[in-house]
Protein backbone atom coordinates (compact mmCIF):
# COMPACT_ATOMS: atom_id res chain seq x y z
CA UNK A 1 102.66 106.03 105.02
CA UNK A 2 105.24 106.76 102.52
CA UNK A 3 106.94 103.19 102.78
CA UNK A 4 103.96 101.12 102.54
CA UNK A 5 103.08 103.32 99.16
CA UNK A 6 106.60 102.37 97.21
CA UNK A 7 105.96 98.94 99.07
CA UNK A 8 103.05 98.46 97.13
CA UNK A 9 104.13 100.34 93.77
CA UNK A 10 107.20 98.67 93.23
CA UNK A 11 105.33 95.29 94.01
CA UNK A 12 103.39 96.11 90.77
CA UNK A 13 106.61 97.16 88.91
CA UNK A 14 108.13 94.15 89.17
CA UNK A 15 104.81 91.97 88.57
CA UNK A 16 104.40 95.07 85.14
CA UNK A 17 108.15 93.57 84.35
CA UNK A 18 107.61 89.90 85.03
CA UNK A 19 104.09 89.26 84.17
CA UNK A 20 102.20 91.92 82.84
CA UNK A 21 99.24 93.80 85.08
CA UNK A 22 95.46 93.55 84.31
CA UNK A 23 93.87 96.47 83.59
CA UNK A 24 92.18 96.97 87.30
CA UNK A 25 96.33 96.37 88.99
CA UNK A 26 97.30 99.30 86.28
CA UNK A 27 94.47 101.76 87.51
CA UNK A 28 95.50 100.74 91.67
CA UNK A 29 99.24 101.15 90.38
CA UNK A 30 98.39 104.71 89.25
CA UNK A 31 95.92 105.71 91.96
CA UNK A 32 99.03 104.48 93.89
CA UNK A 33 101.42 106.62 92.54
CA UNK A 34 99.21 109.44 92.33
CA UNK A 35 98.65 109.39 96.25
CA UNK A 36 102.46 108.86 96.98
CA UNK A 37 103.16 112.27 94.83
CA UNK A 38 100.59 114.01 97.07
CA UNK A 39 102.07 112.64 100.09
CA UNK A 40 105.68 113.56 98.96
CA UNK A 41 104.53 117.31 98.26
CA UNK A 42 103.06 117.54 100.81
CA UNK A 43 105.53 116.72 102.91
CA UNK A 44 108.67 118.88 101.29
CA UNK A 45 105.72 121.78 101.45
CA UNK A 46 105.96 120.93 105.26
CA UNK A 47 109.51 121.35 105.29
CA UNK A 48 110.22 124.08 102.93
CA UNK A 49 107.75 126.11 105.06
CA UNK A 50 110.02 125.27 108.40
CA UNK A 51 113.36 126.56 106.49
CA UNK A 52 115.45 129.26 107.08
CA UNK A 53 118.43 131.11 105.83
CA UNK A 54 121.21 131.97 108.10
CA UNK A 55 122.56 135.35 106.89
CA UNK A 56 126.10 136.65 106.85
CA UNK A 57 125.33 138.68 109.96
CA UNK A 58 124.22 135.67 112.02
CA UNK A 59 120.10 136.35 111.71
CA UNK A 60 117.66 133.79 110.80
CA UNK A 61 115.51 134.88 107.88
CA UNK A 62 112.13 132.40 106.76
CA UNK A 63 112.15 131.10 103.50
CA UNK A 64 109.96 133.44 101.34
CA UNK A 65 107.76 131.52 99.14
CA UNK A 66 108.43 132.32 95.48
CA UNK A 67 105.91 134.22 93.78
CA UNK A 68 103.63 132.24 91.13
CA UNK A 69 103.22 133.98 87.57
């Protein structure tokens, strides 16, 4: 899913550096980007919730989500 988002996003980066995009490629370019942020999140949420820290002692701890202010 990832690949075929930068596929598509750096197809319109280089047509934004060679030609110019109209103003409906510049809202699919962002709606684009928008989507592969989500996906990227949401996949280092995926793997930040799977992590864990190997103490001194030789005992797995889980990651502990840091607490929002």
């Amino acid at each position: 899913m990832l690949d075929e988002l930068l596929v598509k996003i750096n197809y319109y980066a280089n047509k934004e550096k060679t030609e110019g995009l109209t103003p409906e490629e510049l809202t699919e370019r962002d709606a684009l980007r928008k989507q592969y942020l989500f996906e990227f999140r949401k996949n280092l949420r995926g793997m930040m919730e799977n992590a864990y820290i190997k103490n001194e002692d030789g005992t797995l701890e889980k990651l502990k989500r840091k607490s929002e202010k």
